[in-house]
N, C-alpha and C. Protein backbone atom coordinates (compact mmCIF):
# COMPACT_ATOMS: atom_id res chain seq x y z
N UNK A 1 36.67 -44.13 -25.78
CA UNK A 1 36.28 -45.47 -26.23
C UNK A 1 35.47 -45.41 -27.52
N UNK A 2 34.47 -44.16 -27.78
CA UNK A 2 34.07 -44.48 -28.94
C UNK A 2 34.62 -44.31 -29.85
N UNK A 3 36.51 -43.02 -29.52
CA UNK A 3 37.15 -43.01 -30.77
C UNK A 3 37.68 -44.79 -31.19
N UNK A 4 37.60 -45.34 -30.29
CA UNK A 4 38.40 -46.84 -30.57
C UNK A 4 37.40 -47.49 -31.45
N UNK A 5 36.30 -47.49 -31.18
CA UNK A 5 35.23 -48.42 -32.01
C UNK A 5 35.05 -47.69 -33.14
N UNK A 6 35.22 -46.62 -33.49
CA UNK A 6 35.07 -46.09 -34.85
C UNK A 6 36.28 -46.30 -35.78
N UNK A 7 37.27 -46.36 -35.19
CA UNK A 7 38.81 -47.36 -35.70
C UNK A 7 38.38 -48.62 -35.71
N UNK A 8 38.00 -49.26 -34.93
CA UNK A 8 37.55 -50.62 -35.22
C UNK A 8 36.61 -51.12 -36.56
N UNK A 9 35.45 -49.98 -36.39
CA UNK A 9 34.24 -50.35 -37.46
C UNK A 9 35.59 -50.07 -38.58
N UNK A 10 36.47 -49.58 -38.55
CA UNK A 10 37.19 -49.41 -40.53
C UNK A 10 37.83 -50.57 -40.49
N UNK A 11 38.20 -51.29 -39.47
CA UNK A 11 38.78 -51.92 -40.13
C UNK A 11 38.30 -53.46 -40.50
N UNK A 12 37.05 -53.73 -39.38
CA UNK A 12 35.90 -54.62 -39.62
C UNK A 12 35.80 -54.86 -41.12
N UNK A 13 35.19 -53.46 -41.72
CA UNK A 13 34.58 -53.34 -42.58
C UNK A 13 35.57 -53.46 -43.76
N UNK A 14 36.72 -53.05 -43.88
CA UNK A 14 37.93 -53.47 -44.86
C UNK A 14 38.57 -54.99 -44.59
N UNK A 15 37.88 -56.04 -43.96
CA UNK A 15 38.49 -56.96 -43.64
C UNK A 15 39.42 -57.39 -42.75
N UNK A 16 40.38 -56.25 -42.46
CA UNK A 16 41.46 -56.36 -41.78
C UNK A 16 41.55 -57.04 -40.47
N UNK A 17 42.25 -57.44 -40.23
CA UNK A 17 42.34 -58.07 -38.54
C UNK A 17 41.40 -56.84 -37.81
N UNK A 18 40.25 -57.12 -36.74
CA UNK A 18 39.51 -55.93 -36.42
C UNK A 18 39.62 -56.38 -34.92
N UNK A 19 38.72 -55.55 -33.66
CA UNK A 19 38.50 -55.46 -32.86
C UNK A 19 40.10 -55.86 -31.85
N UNK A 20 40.57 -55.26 -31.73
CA UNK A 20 41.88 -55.37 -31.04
C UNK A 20 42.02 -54.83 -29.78
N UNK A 21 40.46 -55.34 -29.21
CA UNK A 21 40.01 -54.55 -27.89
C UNK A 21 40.93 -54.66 -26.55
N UNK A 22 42.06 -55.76 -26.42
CA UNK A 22 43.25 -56.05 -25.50
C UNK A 22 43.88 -55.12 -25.71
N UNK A 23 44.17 -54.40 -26.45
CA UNK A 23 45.32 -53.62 -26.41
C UNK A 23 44.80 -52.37 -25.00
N UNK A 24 45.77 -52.70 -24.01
CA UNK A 24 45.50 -52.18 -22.97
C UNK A 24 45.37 -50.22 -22.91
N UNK A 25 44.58 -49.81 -22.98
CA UNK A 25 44.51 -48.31 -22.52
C UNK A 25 45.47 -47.70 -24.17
N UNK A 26 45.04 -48.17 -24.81
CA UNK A 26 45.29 -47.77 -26.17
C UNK A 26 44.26 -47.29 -27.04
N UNK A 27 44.17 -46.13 -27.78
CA UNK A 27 43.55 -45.45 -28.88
C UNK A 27 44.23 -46.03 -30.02
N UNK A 28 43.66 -47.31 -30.76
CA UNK A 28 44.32 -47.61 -31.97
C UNK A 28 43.97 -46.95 -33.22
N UNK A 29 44.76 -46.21 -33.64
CA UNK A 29 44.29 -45.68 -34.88
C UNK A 29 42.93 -44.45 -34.80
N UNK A 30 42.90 -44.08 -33.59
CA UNK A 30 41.37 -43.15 -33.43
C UNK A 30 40.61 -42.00 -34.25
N UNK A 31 39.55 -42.33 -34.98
CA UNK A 31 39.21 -41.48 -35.77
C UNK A 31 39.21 -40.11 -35.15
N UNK A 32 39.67 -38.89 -35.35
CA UNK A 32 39.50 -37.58 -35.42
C UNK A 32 38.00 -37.44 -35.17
N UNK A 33 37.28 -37.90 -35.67
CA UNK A 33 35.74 -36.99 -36.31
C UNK A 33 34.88 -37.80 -35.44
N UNK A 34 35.14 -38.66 -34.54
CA UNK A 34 34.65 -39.19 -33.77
C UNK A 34 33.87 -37.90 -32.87
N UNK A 35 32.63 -38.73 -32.68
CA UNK A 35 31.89 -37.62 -31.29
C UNK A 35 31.49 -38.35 -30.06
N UNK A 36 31.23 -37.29 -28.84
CA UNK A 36 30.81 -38.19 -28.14
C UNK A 36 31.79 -38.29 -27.06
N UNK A 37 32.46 -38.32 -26.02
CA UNK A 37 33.50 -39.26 -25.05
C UNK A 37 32.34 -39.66 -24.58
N UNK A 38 33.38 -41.33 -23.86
CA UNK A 38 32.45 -41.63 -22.69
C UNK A 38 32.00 -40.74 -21.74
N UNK A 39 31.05 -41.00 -20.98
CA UNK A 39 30.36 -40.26 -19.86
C UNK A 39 31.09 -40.13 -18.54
N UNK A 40 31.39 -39.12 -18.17
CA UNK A 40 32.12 -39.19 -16.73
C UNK A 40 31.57 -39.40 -15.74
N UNK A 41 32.89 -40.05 -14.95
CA UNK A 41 31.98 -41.16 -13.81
C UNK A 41 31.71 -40.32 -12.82
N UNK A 42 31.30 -38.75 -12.86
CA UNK A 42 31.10 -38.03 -11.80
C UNK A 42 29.62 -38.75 -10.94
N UNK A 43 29.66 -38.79 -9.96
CA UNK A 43 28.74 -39.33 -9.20
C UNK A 43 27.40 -38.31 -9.54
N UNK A 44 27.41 -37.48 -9.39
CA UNK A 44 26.55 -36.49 -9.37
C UNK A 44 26.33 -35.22 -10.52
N UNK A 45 26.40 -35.73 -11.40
CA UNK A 45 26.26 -34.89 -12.26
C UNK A 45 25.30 -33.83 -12.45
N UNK A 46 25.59 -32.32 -12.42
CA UNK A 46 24.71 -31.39 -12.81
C UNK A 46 23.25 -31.66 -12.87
N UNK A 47 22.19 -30.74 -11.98
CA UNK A 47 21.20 -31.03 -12.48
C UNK A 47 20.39 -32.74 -11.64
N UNK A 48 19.15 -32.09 -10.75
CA UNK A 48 19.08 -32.78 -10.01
C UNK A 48 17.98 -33.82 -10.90
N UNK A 49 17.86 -35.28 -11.05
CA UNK A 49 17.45 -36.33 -11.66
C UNK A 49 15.99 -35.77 -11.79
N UNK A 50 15.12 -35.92 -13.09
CA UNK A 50 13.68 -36.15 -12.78
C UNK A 50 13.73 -37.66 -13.30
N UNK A 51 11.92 -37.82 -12.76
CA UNK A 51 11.76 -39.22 -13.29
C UNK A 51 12.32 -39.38 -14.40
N UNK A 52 12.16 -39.28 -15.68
CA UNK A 52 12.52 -39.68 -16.60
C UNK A 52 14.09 -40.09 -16.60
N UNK A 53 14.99 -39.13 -15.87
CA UNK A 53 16.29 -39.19 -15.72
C UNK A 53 16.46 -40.78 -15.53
N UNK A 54 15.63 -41.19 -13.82
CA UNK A 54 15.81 -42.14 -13.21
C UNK A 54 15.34 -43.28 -13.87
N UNK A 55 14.21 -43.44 -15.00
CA UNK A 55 13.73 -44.20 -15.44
C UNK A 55 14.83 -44.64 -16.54
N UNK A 56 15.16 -44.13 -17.11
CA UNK A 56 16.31 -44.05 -18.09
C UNK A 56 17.24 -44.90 -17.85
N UNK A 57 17.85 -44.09 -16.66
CA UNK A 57 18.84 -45.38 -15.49
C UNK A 57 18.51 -46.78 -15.52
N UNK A 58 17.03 -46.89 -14.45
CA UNK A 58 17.19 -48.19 -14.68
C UNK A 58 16.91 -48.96 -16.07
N UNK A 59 15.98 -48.09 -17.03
CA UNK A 59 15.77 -49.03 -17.78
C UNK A 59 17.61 -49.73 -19.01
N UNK A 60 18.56 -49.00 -18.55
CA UNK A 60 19.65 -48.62 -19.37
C UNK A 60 20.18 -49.94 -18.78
N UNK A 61 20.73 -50.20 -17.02
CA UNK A 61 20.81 -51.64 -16.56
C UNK A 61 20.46 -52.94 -16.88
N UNK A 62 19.11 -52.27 -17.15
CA UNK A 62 18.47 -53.68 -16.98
C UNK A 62 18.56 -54.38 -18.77
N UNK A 63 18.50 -53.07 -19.69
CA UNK A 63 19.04 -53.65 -20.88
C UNK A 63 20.32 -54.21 -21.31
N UNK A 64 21.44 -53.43 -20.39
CA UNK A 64 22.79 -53.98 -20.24
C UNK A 64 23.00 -55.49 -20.08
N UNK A 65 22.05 -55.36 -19.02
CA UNK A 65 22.12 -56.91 -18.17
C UNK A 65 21.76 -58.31 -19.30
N UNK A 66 20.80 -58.00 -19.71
CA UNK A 66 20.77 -58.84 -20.92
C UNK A 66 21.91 -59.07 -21.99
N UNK A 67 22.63 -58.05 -22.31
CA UNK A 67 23.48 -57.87 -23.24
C UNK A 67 24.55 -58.58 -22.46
N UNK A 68 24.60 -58.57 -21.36
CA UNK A 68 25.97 -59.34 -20.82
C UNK A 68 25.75 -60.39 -20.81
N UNK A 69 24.65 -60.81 -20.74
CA UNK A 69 24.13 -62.43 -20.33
C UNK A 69 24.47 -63.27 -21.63
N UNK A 70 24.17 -62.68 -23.17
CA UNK A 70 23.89 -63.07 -24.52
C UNK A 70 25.69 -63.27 -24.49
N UNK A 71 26.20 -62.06 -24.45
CA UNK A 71 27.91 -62.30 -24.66
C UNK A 71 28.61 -63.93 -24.28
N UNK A 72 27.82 -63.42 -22.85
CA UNK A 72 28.50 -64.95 -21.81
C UNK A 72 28.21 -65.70 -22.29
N UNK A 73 27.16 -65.90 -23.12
CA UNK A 73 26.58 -67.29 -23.40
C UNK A 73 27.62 -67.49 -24.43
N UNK A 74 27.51 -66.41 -25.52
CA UNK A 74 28.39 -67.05 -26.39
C UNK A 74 29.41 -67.43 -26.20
N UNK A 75 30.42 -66.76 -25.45
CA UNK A 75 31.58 -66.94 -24.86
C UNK A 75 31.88 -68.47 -24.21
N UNK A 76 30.51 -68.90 -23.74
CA UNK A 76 30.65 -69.60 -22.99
C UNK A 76 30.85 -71.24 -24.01
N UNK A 77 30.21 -71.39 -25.10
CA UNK A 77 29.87 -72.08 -25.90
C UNK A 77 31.51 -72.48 -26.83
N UNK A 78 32.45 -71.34 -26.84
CA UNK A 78 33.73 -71.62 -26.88
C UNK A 78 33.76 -71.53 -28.72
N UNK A 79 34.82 -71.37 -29.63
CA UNK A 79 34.90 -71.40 -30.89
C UNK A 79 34.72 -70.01 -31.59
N UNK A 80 33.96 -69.29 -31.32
CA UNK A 80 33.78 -68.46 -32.11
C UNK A 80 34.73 -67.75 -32.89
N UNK A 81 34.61 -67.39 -33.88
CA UNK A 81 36.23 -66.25 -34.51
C UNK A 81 35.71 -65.27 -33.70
N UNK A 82 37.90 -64.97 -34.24
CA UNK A 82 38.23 -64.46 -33.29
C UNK A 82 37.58 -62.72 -33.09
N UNK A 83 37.38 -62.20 -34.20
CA UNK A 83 36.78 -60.96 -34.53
C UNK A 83 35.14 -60.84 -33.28
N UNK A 84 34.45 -62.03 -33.90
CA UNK A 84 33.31 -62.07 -32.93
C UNK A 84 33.37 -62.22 -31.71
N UNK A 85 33.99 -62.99 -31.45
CA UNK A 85 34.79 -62.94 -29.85
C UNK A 85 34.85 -61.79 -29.58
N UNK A 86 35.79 -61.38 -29.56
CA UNK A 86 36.44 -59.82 -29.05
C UNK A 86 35.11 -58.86 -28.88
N UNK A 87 34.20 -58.96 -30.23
CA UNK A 87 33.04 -58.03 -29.96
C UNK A 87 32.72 -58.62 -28.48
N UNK A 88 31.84 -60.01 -28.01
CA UNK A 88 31.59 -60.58 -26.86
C UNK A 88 32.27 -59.90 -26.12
N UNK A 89 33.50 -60.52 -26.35
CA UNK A 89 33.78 -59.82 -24.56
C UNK A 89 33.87 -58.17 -24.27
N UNK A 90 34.37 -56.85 -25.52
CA UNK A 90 33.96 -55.69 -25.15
C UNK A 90 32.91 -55.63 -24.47
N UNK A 91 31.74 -56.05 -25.36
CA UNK A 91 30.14 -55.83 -24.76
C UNK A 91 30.15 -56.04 -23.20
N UNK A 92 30.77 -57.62 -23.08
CA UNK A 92 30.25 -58.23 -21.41
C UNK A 92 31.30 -57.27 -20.48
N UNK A 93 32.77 -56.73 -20.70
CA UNK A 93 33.34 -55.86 -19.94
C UNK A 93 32.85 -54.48 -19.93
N UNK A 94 32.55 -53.86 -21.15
CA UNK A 94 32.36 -52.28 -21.26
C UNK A 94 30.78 -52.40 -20.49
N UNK A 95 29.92 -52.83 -21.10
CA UNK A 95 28.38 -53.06 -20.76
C UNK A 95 28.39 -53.10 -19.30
N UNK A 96 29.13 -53.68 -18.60
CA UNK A 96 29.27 -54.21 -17.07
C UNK A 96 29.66 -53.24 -16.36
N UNK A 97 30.98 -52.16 -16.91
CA UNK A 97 31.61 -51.04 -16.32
C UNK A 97 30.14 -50.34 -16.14
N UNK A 98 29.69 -49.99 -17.36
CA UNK A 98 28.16 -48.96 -17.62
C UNK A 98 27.36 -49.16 -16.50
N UNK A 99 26.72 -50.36 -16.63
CA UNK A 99 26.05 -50.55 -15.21
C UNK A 99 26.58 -50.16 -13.92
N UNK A 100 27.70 -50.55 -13.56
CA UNK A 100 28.17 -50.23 -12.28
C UNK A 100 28.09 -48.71 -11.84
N UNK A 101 28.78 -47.62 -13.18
CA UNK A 101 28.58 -46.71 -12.64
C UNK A 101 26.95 -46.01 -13.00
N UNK A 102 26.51 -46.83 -13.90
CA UNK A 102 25.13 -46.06 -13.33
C UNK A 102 24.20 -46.27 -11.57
N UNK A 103 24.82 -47.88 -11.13
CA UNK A 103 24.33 -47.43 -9.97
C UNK A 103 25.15 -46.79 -9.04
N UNK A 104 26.23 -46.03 -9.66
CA UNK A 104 26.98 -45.53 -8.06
C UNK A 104 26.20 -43.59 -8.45
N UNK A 105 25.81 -43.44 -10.00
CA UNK A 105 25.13 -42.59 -9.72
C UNK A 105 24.16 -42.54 -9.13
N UNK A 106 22.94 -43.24 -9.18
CA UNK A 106 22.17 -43.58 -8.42
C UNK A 106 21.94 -43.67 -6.87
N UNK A 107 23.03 -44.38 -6.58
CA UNK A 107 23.13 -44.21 -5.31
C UNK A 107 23.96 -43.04 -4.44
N UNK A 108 24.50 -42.12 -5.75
CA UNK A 108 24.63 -40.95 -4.90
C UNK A 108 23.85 -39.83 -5.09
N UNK A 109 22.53 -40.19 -5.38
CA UNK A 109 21.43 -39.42 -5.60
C UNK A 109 20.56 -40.21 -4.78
N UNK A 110 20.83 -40.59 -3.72
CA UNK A 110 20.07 -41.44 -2.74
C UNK A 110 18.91 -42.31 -3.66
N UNK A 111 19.50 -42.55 -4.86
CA UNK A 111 17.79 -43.76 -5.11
C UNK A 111 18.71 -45.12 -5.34
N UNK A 112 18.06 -46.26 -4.75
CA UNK A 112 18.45 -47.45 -4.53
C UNK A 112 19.10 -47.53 -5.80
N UNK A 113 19.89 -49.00 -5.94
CA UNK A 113 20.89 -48.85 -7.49
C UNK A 113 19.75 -50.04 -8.19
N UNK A 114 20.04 -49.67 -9.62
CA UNK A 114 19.52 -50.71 -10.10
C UNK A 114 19.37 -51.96 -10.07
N UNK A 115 20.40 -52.42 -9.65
CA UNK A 115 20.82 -54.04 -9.65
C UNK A 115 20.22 -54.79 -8.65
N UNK A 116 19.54 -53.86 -7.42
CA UNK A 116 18.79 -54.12 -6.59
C UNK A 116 17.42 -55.11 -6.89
N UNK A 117 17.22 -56.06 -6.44
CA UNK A 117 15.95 -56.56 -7.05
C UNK A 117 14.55 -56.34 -6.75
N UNK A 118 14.85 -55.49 -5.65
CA UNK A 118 13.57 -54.89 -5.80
C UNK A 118 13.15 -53.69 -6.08
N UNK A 119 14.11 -53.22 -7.23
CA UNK A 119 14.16 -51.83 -8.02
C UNK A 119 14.05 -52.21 -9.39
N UNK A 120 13.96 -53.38 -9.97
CA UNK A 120 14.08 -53.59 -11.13
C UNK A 120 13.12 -53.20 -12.16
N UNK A 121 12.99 -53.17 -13.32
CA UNK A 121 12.28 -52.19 -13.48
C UNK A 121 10.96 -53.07 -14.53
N UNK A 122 10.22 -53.20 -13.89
CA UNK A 122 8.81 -54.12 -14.16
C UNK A 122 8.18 -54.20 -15.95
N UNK A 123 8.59 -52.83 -16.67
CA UNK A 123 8.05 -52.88 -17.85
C UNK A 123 9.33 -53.29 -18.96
N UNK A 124 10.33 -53.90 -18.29
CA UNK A 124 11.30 -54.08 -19.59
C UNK A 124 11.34 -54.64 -20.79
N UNK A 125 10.35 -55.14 -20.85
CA UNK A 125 9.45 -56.15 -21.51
C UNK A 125 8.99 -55.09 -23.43
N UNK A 126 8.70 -54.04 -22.65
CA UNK A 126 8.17 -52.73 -23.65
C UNK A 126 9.22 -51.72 -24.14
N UNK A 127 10.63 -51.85 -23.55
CA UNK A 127 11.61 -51.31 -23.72
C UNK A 127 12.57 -52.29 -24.21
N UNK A 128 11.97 -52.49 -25.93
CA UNK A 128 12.55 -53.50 -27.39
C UNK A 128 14.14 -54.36 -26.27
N UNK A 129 13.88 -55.11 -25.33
CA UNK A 129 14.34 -55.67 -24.88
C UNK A 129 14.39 -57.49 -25.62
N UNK A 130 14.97 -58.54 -25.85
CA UNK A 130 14.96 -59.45 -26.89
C UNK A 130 13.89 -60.42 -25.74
N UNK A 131 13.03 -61.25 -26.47
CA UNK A 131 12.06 -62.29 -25.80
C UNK A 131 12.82 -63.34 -24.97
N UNK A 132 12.68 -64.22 -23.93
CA UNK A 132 12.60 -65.15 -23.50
C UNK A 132 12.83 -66.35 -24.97
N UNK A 133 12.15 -66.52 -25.79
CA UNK A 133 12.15 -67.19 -26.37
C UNK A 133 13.65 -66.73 -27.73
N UNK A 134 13.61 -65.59 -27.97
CA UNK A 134 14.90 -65.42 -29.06
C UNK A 134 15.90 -66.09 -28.00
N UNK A 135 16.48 -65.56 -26.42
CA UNK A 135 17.35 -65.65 -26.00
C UNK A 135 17.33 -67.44 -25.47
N UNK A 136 16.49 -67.84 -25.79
CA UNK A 136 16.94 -69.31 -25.84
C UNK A 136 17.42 -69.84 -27.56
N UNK A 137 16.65 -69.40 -28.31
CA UNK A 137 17.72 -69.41 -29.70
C UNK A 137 19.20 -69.50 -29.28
N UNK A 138 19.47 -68.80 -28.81
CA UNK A 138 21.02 -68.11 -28.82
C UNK A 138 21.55 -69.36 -27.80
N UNK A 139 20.49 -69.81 -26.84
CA UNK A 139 21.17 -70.73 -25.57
C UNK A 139 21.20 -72.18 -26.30
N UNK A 140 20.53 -72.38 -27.41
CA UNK A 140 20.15 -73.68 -27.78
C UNK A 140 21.25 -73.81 -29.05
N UNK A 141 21.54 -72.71 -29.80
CA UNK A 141 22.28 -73.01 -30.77
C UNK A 141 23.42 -73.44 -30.38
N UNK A 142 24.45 -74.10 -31.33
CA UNK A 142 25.70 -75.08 -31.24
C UNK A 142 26.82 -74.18 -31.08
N UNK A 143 28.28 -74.21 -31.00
CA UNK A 143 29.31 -73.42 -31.33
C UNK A 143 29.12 -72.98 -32.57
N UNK A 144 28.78 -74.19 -33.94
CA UNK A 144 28.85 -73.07 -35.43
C UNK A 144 27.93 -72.42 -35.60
N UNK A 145 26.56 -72.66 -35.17
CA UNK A 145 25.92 -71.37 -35.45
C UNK A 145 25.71 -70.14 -34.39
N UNK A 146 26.02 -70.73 -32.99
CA UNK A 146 25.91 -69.40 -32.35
C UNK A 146 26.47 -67.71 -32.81
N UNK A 147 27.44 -68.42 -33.34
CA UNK A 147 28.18 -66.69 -33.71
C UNK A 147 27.35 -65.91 -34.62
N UNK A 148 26.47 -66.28 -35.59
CA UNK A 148 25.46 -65.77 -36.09
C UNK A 148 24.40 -65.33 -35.55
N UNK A 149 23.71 -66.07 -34.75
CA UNK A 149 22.83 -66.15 -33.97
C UNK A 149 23.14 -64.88 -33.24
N UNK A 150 24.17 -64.67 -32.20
CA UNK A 150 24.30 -63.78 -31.21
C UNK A 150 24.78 -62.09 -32.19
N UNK A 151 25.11 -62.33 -33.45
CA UNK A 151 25.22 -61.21 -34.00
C UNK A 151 23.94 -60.62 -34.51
N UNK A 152 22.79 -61.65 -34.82
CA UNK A 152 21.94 -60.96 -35.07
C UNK A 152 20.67 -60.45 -34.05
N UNK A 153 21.31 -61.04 -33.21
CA UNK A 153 20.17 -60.58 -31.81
C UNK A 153 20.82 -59.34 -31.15
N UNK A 154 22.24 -58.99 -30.98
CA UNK A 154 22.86 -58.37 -30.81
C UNK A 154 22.12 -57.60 -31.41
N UNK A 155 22.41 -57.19 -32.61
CA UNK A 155 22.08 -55.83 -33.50
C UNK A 155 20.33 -55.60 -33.07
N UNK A 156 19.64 -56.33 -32.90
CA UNK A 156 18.12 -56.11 -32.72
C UNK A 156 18.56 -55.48 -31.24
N UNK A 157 19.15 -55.86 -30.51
CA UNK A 157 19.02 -55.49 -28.82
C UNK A 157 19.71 -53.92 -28.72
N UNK A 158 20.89 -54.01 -29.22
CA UNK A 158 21.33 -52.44 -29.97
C UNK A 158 20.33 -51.26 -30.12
N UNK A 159 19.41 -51.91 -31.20
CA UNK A 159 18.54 -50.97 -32.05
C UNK A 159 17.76 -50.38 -31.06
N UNK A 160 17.52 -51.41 -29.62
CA UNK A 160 16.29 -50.86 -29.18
C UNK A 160 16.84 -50.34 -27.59
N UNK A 161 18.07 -50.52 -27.74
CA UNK A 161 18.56 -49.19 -27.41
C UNK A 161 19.45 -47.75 -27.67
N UNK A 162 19.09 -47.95 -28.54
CA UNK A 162 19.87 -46.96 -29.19
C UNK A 162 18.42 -45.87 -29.77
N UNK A 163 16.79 -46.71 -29.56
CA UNK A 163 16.21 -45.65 -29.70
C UNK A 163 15.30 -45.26 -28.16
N UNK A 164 15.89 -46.08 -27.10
CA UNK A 164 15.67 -45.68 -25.89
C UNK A 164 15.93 -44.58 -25.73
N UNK A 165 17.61 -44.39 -25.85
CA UNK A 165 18.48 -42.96 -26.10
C UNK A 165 18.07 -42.29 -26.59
N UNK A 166 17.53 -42.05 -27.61
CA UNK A 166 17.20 -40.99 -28.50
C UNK A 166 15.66 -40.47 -28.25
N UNK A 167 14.80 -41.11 -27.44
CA UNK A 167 14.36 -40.75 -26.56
C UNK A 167 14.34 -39.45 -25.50
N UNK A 168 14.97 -40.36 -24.78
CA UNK A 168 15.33 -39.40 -23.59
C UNK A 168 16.00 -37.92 -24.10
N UNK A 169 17.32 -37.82 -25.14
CA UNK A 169 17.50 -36.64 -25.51
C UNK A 169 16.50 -36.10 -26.22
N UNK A 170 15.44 -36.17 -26.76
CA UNK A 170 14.14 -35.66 -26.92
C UNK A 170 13.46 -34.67 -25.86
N UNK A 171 13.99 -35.26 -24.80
CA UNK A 171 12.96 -34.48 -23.59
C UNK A 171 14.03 -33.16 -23.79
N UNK A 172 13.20 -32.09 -22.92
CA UNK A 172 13.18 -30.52 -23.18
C UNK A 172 14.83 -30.58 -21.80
N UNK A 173 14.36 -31.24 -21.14
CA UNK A 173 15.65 -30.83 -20.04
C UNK A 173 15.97 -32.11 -19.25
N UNK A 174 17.20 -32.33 -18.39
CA UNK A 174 17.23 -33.44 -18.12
C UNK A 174 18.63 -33.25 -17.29
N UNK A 175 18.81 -34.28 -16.59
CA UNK A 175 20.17 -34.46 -16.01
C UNK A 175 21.38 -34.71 -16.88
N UNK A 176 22.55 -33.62 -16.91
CA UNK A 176 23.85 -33.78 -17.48
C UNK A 176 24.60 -35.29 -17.64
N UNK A 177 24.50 -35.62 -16.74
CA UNK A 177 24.95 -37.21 -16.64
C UNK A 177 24.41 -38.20 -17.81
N UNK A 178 22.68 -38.12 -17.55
CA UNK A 178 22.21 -38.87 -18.41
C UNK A 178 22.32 -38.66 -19.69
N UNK A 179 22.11 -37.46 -20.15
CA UNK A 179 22.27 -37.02 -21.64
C UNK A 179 23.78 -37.39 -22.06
N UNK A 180 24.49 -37.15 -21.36
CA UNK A 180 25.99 -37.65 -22.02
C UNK A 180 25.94 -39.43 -22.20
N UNK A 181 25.26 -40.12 -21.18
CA UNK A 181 25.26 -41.44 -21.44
C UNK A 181 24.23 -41.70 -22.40
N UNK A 182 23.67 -41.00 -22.77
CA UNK A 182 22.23 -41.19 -23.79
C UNK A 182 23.05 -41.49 -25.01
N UNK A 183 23.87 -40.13 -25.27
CA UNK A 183 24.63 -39.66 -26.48
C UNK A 183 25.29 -40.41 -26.97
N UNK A 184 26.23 -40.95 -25.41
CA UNK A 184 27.21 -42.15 -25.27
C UNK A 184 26.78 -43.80 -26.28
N UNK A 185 25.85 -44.10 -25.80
CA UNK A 185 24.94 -45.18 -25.84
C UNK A 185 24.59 -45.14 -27.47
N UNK A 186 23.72 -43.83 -27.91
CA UNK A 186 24.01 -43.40 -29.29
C UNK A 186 24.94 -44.10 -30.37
N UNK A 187 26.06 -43.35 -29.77
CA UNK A 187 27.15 -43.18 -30.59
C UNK A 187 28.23 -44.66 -30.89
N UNK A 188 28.29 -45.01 -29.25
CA UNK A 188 28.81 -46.31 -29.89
C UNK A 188 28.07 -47.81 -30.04
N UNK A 189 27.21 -47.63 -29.91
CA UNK A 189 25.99 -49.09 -30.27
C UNK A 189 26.19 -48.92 -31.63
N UNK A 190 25.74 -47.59 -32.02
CA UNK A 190 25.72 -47.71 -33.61
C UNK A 190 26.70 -48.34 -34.46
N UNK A 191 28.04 -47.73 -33.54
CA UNK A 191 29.34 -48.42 -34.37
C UNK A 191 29.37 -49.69 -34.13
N UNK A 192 28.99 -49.83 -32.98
CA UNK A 192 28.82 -51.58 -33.11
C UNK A 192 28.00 -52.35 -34.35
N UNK A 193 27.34 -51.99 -34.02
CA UNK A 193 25.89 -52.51 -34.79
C UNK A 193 26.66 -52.58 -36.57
N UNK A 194 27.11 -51.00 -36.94
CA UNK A 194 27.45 -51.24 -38.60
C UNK A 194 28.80 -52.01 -38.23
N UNK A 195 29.56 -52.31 -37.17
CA UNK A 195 31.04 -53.55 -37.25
C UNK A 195 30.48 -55.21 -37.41
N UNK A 196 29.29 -55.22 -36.70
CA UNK A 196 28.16 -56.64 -36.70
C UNK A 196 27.82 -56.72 -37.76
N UNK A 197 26.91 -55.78 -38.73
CA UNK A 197 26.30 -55.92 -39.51
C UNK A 197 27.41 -56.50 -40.95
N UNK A 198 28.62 -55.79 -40.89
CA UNK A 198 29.77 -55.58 -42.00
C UNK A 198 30.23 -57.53 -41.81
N UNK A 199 30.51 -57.75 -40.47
CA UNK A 199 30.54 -59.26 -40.15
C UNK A 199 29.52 -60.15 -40.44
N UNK A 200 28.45 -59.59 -40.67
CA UNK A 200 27.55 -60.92 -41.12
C UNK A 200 27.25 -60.74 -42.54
N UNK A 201 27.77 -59.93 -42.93
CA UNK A 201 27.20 -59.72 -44.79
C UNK A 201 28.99 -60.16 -44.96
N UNK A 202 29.37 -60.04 -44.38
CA UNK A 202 31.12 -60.58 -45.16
C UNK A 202 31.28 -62.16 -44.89
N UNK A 203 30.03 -62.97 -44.15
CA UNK A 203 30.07 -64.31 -43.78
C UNK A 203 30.87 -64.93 -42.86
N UNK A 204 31.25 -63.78 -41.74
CA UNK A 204 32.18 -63.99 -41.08
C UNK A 204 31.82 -65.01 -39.70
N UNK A 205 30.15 -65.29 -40.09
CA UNK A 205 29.52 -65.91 -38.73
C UNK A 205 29.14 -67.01 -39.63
């Protein structure tokens, strides 16, 4: 998947018809030099969780969860081009897969799954998660400006995970699982983020 979004960011960025995320179980055009695969859905990956592992986890959900919520909204609001669209719904499908299997890791490491509500994770607030108040921006704006709106909150919500990640691979040792989703998380937010960014400097919102 991240070879697909790194085909995508070229062609974002050259104008071209972009994000052609329907195309079912297809590598369109996949960059070579791409790094990174997704993370395998092994339940149990190498290497038994420390806190940090687990903290990681949930805090990775619970940032997801937001990110799906912002998509829907836009989605929900109806109009958007079609380019921005497509970003929406990757995010609210891929973002959603992510979660799920982080709690089936979880729960095959006997710790409750994230989604649980009384596992949720109390400081998300400090983990560059977007305010209460931006994410009513995004709920209050109209069909023409939402698509702007949600691209640029997008990219802020990105950023602050993408240095969650970089984080955690910081630490000296860690669970196999997580570091590949760290990397994961890395690698294609970023491409998101420069396909968003290329869309709002080309006036496409």
């Amino acid at each position: 998947m991240i070879r697909r979004l790194a085909a995508l960011l070229t062609l974002a960025v050259t104008g071209v018809a972009v994000f052609q995320l329907r195309d079912a179980g297809a590598d369109t055009g996949a960059d070579a030099g791409a790094s990174a695969a997704r993370p395998a859905a092994a339940p149990a990956a190498a290497g038994t969780p420390n806190s940090a592992d687990e903290h990681f986890a949930r805090m990775m959900v619970t940032h997801h969860e937001q990110a799906v919520r912002m998509s829907r909204a836009l989605l929900a609001k109806g109009g958007a081009p079609e380019r921005i669209r497509l970003i929406a719904e990757f995010i609210e499908h891929d973002q959603q897969r992510e979660m799920d299997q982080i709690d089936g890791w979880l729960t095959a490491w006997g710790r409750p799954p994230a989604s649980a509500p009384a596992a949720s994770a109390p400081d998300a607030a400090e983990h560059s998660m977007l305010t209460a108040a931006q994410l009513a921006d995004l709920d209050r704006a109209d069909a023409a400006a939402a698509p702007g709106v949600f691209l640029r909150l997008m990219i802020e919500h990105h950023r602050g995970a993408i240095a969650m990640s970089r984080s955690v691979l910081e630490l000296p040792d860690g669970n196999a699982y997580i570091r590949d989703l760290a990397k994961h998380v890395v690698n294609e937010q970023t491409a998101e983020n420069d396909a968003m960014t290329a869309l709002l400097e080309a006036g496409s919102a």
